[in-house]
N, C-alpha and C. Protein backbone atom coordinates (compact mmCIF):
# COMPACT_ATOMS: atom_id res chain seq x y z
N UNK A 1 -61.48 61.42 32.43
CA UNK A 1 -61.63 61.85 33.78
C UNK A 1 -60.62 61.08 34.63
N UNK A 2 -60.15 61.59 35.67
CA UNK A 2 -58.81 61.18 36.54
C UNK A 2 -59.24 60.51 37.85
N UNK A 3 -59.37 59.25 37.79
CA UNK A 3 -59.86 58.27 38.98
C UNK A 3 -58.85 58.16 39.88
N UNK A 4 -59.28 58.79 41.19
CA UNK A 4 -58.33 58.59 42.35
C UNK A 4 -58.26 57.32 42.91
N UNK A 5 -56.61 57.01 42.81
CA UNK A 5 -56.52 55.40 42.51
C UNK A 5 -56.66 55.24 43.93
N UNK A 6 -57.01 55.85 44.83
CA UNK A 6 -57.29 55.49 46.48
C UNK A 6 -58.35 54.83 46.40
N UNK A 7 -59.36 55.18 45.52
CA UNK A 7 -60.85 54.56 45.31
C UNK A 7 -60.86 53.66 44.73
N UNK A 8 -59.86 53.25 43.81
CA UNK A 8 -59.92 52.21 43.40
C UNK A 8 -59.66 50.43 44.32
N UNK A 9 -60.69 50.01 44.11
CA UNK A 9 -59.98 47.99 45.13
C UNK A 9 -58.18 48.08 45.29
N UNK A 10 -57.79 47.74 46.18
CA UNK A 10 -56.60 47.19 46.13
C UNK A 10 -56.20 46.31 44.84
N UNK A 11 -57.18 44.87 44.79
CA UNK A 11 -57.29 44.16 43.79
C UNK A 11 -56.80 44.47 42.50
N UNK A 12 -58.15 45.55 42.21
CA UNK A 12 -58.44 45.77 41.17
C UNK A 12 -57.52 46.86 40.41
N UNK A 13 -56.89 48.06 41.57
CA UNK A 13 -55.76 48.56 40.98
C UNK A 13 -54.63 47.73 40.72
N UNK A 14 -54.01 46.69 41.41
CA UNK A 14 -53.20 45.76 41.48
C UNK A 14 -53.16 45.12 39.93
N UNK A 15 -54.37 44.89 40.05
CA UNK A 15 -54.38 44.06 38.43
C UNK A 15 -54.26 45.21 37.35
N UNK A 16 -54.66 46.29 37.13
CA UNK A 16 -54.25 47.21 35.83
C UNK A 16 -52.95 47.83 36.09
N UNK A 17 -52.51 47.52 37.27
CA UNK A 17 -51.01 48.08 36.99
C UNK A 17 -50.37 46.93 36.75
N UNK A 18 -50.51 45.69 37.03
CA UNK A 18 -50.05 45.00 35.98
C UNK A 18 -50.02 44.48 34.65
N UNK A 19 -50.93 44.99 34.26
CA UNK A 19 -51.52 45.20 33.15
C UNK A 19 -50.99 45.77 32.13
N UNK A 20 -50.69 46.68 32.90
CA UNK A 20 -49.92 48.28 32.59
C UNK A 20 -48.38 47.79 32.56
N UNK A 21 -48.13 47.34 33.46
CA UNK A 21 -46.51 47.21 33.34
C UNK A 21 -45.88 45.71 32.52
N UNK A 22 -47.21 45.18 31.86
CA UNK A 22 -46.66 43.94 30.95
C UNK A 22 -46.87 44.53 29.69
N UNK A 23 -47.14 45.45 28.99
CA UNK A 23 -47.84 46.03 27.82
C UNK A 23 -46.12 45.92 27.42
N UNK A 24 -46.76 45.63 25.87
CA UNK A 24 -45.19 45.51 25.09
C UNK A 24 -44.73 46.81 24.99
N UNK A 25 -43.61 47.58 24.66
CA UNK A 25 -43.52 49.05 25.22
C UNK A 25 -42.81 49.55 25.92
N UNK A 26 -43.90 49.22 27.21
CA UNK A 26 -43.26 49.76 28.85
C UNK A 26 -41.77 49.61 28.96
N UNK A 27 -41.02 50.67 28.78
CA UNK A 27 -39.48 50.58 28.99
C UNK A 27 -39.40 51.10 30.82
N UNK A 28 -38.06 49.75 31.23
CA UNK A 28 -37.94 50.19 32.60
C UNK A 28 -36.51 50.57 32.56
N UNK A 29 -35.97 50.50 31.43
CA UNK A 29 -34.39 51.06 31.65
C UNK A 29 -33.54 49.82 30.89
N UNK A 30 -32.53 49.73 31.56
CA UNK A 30 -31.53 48.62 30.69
C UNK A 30 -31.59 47.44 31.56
N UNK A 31 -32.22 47.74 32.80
CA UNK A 31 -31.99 45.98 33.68
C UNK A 31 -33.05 45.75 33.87
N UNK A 32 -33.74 44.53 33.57
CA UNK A 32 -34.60 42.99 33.19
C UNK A 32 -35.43 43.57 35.21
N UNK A 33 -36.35 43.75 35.08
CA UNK A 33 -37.37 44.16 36.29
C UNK A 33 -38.37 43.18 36.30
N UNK A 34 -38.40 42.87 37.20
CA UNK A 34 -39.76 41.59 37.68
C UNK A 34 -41.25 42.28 37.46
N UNK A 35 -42.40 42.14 36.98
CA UNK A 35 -43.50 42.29 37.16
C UNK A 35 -43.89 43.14 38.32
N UNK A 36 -43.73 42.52 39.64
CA UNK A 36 -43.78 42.85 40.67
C UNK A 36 -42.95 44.31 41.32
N UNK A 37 -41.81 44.31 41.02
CA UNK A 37 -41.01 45.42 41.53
C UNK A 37 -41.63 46.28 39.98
N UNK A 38 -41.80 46.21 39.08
CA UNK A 38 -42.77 47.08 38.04
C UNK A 38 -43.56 47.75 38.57
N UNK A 39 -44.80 47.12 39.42
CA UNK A 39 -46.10 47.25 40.19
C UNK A 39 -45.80 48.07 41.60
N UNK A 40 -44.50 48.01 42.09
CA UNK A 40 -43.67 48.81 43.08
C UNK A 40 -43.67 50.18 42.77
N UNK A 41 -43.04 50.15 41.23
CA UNK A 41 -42.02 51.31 41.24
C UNK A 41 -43.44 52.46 40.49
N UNK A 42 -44.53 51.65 40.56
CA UNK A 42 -45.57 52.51 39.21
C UNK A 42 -46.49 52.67 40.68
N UNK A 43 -46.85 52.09 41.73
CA UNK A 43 -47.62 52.64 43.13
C UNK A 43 -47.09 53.84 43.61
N UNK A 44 -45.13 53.71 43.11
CA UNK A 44 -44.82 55.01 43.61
C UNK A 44 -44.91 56.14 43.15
N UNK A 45 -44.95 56.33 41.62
CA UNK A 45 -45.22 57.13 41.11
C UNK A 45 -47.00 57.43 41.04
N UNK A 46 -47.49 56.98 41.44
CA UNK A 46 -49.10 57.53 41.72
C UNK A 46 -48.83 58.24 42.56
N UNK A 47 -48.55 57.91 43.89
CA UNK A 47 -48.48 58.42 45.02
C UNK A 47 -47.77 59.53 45.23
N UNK A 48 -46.73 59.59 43.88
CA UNK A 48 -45.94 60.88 43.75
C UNK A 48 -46.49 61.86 42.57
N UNK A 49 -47.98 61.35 42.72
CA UNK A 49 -48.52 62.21 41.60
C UNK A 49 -48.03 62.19 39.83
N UNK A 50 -46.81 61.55 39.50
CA UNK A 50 -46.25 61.59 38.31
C UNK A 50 -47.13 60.96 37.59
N UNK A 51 -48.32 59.73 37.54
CA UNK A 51 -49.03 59.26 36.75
C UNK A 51 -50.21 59.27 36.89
N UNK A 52 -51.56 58.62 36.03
CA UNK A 52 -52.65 59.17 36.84
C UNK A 52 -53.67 57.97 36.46
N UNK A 53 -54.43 57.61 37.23
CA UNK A 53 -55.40 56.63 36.27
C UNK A 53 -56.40 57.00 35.77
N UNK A 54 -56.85 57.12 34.58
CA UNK A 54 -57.78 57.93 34.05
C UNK A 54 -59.11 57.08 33.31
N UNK A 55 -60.49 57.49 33.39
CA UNK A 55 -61.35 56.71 32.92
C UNK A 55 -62.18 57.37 31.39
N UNK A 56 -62.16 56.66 29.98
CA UNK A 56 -62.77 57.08 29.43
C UNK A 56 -63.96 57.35 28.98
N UNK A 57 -65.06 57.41 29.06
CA UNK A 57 -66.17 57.20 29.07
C UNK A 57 -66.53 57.47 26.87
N UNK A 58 -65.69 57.83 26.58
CA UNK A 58 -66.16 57.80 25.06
C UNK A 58 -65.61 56.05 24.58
N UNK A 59 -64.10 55.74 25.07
CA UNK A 59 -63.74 54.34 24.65
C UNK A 59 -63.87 53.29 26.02
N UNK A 60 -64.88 53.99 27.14
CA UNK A 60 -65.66 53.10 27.78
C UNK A 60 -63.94 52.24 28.25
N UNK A 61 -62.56 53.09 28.91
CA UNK A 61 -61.54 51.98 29.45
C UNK A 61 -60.66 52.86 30.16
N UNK A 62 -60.15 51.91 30.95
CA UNK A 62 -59.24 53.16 32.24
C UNK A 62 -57.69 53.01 31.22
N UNK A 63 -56.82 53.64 31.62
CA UNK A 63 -55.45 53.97 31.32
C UNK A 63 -54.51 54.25 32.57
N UNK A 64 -53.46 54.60 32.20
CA UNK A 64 -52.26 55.01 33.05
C UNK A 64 -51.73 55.70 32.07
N UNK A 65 -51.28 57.04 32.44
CA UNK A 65 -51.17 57.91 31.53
C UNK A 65 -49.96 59.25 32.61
N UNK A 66 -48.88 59.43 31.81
CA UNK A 66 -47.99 60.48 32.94
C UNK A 66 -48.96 61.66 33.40
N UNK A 67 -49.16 62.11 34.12
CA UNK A 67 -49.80 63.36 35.14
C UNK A 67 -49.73 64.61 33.79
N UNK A 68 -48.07 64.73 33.49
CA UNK A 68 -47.74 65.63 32.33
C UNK A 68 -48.75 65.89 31.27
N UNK A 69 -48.91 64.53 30.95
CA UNK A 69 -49.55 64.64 29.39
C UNK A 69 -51.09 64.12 29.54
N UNK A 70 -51.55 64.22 30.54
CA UNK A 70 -53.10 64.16 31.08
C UNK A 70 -53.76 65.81 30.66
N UNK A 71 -54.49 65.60 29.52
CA UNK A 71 -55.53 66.76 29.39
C UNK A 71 -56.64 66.74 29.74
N UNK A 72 -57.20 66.26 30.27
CA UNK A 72 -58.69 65.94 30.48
C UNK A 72 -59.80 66.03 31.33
């Protein structure tokens, strides 16, 4: 299910998008990005609809997941 990250704490979204943007993985391109401007550039893409935060209730955990490839 797709949790509107408006509802979510400031806090508490704050902390899973960083979360999100330290995961081994997360490619930001070829130049070395701070944590912080990470947590920038991933608020903008919520807000631009491109990603979504989503809650599972079978593995009981939220995600960040592209808008695209959200079935649910």
């Amino acid at each position: 299910m797709i949790v509107p990250w408006q509802n979510i704490n400031t806090d508490t979204l704050n902390h899973l998008l960083e979360e999100f943007a330290s995961r081994d993985g997360t490619d930001y391109g070829a130049y070395e990005t701070s944590l912080e401007d990470k947590v920038v550039q991933l608020k903008v893409q919520l807000q631009q609809k491109r990603i979504v935060v989503v809650y599972s209730e079978l593995h009981e955990s939220v995600n960040i997941v592209s808008a695209d490839q959200f079935s649910g």
